[in-house]
N, C-alpha and C. Protein backbone atom coordinates (compact mmCIF):
# COMPACT_ATOMS: atom_id res chain seq x y z
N UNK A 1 77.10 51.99 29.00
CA UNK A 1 76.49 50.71 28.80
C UNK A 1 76.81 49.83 30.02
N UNK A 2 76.15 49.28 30.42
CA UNK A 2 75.86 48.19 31.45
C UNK A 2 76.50 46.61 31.41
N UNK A 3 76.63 45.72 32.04
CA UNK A 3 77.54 44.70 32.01
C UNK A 3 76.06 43.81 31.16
N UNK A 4 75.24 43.80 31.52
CA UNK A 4 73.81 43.36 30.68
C UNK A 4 73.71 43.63 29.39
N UNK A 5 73.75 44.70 28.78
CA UNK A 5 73.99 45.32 27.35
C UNK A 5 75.10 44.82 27.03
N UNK A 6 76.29 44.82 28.01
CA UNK A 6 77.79 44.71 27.04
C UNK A 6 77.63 43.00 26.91
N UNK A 7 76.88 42.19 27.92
CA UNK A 7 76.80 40.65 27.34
C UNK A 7 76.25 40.40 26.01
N UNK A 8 74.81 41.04 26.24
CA UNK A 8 74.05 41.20 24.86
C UNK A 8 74.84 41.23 23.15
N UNK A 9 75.03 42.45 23.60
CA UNK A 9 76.09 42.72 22.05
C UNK A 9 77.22 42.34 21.64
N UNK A 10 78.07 41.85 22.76
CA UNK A 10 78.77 40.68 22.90
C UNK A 10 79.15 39.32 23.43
N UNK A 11 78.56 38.52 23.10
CA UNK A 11 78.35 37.66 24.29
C UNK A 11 79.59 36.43 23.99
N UNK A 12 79.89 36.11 25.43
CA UNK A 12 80.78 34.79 24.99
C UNK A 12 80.41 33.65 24.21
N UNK A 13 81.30 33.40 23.60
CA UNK A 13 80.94 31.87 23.18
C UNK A 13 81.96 30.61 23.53
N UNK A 14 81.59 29.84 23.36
CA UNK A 14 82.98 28.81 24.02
C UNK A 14 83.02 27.61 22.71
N UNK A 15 84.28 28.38 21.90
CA UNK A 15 84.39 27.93 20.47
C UNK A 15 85.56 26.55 20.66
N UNK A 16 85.20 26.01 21.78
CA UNK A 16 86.29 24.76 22.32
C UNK A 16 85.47 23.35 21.37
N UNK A 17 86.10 22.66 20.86
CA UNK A 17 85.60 21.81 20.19
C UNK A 17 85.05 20.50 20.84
N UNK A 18 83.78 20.59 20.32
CA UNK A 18 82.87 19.26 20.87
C UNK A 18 83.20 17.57 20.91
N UNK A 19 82.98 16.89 21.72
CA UNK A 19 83.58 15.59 21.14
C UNK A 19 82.30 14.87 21.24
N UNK A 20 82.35 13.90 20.06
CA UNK A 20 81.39 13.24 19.41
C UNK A 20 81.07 12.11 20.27
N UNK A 21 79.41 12.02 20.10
CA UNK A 21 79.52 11.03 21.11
C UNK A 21 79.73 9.49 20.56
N UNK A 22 80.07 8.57 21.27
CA UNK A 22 81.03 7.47 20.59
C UNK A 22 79.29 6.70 20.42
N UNK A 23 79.70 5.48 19.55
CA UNK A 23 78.63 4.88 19.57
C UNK A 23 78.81 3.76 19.80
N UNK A 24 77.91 2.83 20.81
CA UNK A 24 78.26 1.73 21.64
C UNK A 24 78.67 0.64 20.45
N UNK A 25 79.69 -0.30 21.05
CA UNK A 25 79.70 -1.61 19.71
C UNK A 25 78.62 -2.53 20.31
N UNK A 26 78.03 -2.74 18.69
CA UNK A 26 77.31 -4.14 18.74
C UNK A 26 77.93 -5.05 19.08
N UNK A 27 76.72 -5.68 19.84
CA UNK A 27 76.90 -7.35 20.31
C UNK A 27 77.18 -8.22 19.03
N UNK A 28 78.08 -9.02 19.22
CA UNK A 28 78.59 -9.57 18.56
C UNK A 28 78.24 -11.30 18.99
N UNK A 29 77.46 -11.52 19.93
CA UNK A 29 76.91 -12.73 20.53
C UNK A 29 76.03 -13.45 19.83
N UNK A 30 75.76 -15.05 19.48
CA UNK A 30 74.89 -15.67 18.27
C UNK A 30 73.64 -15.12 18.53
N UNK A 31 72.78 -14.40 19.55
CA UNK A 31 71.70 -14.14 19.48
C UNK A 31 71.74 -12.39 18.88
N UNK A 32 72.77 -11.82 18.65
CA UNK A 32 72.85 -10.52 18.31
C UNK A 32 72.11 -10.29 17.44
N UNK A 33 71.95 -9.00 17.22
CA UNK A 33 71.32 -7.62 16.22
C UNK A 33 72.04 -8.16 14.97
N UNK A 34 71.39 -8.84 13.95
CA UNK A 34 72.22 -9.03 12.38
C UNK A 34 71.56 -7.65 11.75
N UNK A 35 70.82 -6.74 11.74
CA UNK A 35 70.65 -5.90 10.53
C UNK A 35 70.99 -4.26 11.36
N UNK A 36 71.39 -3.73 10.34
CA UNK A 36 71.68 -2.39 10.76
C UNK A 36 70.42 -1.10 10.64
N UNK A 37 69.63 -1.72 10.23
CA UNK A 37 68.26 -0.86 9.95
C UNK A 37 67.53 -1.86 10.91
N UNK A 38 66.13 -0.83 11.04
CA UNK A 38 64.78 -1.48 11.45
C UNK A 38 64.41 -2.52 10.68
N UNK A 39 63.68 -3.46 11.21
CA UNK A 39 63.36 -4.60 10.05
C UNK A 39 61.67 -4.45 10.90
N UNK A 40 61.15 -4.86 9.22
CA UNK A 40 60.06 -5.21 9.82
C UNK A 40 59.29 -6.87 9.73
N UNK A 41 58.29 -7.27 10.22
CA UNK A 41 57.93 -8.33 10.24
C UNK A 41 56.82 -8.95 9.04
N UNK A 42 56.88 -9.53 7.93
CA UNK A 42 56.36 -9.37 6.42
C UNK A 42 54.94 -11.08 6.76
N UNK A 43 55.64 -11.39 7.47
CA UNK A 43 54.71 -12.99 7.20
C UNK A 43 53.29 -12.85 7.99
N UNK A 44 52.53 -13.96 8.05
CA UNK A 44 51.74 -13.91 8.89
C UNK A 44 51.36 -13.98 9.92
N UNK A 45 50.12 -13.47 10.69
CA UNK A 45 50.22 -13.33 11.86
C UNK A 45 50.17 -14.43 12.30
N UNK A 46 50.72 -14.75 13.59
CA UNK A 46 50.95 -16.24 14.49
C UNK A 46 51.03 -15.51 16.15
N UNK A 47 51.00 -16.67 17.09
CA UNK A 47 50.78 -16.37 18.17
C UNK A 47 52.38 -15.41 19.19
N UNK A 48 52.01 -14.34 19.23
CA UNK A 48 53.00 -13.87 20.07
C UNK A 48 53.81 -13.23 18.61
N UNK A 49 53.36 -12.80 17.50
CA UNK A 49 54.25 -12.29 16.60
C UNK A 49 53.19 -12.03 15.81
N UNK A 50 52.96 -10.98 15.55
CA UNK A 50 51.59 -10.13 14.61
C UNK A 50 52.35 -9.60 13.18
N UNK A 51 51.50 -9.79 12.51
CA UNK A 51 52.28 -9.09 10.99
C UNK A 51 52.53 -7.78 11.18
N UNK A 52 53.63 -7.36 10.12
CA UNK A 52 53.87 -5.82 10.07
C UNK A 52 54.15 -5.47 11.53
N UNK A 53 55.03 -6.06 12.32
CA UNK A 53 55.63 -5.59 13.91
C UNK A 53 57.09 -5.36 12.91
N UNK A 54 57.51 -4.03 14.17
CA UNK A 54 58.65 -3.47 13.51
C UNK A 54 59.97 -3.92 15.10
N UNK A 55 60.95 -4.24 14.72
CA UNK A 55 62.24 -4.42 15.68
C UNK A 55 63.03 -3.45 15.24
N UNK A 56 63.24 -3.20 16.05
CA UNK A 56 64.88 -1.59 15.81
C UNK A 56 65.83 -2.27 16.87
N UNK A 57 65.78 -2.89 18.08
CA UNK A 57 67.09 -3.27 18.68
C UNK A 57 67.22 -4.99 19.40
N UNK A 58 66.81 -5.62 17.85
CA UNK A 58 67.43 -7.03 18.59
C UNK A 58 65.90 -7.57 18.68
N UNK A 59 66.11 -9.13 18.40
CA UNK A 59 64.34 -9.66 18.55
C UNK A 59 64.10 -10.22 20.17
N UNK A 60 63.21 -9.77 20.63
CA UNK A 60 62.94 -10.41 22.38
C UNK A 60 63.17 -12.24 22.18
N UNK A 61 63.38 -12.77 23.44
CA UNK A 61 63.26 -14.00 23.13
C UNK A 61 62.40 -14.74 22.89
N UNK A 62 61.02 -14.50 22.60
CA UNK A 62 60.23 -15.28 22.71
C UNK A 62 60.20 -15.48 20.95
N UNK A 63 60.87 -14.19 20.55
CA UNK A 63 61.05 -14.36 18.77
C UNK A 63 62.18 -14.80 18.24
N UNK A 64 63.29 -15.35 19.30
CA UNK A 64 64.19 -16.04 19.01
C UNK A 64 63.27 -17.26 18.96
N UNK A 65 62.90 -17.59 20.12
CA UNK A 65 62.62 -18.89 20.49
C UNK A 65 61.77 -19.87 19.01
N UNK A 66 60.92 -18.66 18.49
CA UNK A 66 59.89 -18.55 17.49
C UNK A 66 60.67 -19.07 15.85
N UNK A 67 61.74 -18.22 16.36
CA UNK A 67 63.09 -18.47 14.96
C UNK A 67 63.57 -19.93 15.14
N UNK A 68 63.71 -20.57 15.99
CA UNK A 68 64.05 -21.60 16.11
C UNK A 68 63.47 -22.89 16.01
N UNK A 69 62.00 -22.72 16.26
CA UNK A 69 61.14 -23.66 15.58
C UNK A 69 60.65 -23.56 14.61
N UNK A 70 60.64 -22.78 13.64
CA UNK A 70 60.41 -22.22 12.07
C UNK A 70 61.64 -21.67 11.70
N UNK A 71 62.47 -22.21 11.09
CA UNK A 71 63.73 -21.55 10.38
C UNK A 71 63.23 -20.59 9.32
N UNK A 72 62.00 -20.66 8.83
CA UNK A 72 61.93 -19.94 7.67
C UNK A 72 61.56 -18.13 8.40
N UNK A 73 60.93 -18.32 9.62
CA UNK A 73 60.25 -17.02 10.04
C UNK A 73 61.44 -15.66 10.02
N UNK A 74 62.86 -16.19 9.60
CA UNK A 74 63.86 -15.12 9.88
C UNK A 74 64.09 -14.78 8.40
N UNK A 75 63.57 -15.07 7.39
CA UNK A 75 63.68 -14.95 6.63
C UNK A 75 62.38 -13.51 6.29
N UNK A 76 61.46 -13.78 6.65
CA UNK A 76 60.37 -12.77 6.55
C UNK A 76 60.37 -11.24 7.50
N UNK A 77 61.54 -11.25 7.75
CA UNK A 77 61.92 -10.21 8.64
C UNK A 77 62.95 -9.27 7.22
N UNK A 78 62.21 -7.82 6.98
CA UNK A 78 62.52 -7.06 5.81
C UNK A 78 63.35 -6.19 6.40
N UNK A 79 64.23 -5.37 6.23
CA UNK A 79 64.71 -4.16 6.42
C UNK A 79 63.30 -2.73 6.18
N UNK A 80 62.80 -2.01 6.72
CA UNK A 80 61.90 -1.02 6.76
C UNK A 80 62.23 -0.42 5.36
N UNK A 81 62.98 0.37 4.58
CA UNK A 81 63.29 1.31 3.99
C UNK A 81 62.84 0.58 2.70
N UNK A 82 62.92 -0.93 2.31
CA UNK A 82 62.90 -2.25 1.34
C UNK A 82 61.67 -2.43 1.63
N UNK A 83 60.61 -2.20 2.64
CA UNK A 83 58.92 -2.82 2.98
C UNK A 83 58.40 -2.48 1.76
N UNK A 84 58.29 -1.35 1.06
CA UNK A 84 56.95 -1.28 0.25
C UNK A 84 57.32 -2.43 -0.82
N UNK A 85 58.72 -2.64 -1.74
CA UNK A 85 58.60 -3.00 -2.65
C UNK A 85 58.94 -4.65 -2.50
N UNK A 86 58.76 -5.24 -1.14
CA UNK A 86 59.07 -6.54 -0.77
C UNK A 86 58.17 -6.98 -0.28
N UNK A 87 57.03 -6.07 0.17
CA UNK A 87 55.82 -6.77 0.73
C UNK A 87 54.92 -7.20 0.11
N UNK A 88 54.78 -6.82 -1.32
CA UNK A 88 53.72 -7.63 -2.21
C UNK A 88 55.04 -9.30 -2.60
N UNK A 89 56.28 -9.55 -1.94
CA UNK A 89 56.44 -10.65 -2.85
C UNK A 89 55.65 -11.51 -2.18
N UNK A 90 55.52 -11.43 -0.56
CA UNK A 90 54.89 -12.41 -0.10
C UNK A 90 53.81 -13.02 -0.96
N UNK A 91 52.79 -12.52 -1.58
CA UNK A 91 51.53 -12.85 -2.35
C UNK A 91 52.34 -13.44 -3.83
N UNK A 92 53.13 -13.52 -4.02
CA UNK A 92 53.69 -13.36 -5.38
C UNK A 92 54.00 -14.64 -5.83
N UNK A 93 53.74 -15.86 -6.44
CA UNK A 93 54.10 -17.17 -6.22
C UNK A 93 55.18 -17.52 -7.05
N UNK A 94 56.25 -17.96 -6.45
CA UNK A 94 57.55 -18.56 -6.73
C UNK A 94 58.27 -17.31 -6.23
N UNK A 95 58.33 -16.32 -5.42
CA UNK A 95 59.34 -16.04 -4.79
C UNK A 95 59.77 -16.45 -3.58
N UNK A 96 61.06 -16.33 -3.00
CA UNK A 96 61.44 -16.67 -1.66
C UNK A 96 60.77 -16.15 -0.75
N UNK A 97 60.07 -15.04 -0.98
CA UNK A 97 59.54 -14.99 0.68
C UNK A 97 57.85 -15.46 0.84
N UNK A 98 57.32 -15.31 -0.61
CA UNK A 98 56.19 -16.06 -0.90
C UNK A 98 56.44 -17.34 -0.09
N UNK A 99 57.67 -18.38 -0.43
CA UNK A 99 57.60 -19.58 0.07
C UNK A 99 58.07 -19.58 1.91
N UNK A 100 58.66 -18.99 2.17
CA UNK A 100 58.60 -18.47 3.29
C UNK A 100 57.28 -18.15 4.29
N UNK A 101 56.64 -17.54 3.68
CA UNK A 101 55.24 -17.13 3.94
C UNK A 101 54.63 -18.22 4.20
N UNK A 102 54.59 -18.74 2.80
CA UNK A 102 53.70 -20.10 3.09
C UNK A 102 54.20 -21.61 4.10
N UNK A 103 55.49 -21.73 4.06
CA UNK A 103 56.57 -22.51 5.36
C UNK A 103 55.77 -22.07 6.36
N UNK A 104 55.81 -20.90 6.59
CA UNK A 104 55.09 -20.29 8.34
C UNK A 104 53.88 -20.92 8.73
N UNK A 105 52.97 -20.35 7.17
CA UNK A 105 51.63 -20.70 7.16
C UNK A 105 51.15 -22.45 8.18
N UNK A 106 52.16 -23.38 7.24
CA UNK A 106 52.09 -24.53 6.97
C UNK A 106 52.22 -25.35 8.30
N UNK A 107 53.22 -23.96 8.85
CA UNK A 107 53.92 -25.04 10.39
C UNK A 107 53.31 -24.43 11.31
N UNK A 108 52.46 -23.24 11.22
CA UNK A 108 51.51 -23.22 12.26
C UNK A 108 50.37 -24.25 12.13
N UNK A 109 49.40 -24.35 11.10
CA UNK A 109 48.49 -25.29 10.73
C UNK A 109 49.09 -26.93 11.31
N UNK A 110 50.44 -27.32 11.17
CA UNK A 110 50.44 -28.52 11.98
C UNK A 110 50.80 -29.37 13.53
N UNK A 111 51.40 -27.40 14.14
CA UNK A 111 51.33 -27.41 15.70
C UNK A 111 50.37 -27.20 16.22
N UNK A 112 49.21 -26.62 15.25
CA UNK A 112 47.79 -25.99 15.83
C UNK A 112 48.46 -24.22 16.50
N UNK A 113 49.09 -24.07 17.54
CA UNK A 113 49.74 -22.71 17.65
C UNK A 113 51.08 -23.21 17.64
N UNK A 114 52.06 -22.28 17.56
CA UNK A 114 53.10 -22.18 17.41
C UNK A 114 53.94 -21.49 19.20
């Protein structure tokens, strides 16, 4: 048998143990990542922020900026895995994100855009 065959039928392995790869720490800064899942975006569409947009790492600033002149718009931001059974509350009248919804509605209608 050949050094080719003898790899074959026996071949090395390198049974040295793997090390895990570490996982970076979150920012911990006031503009940081608050949810540990994807969230998605539940309210209505407005300028520079379309319904049903999904964030996985942190909102750009222009959706901070957006959070800050509508306090309610951070509220309409769902965790993904929670979308199906949270997205009819919007329509739903007297829940929180219903009123939320409609806050958004309300304060785009009196900037004209947002």
């Amino acid at each position: 048998m050949n050094e080719i065959q003898e790899e074959i039928l026996n071949p090395k392995v390198d049974k040295t143990p793997r090390k895990k790869k570490e996982k970076p720490e979150s920012d911990k800064s006031p503009n940081a990542w608050e949810y540990e899942t994807a969230v998605i975006y539940v309210g209505p569409t407005i300028p520079k922020l379309a319904r049903y947009t999904t964030f996985r790492a942190g909102f750009p600033r222009q959706i901070q900026k957006l959070m800050g002149q509508i306090p309610e718009l951070k509220d309409l931001f769902v965790p993904v895995p929670e979308f199906p059974k949270l997205r009819l509350q919007t329509e739903t009248v007297g829940t929180p994100l219903h009123a939320a919804y409609q806050a958004v509605l309300f304060a785009q209608t009196q900037k004209g855009s947002v």
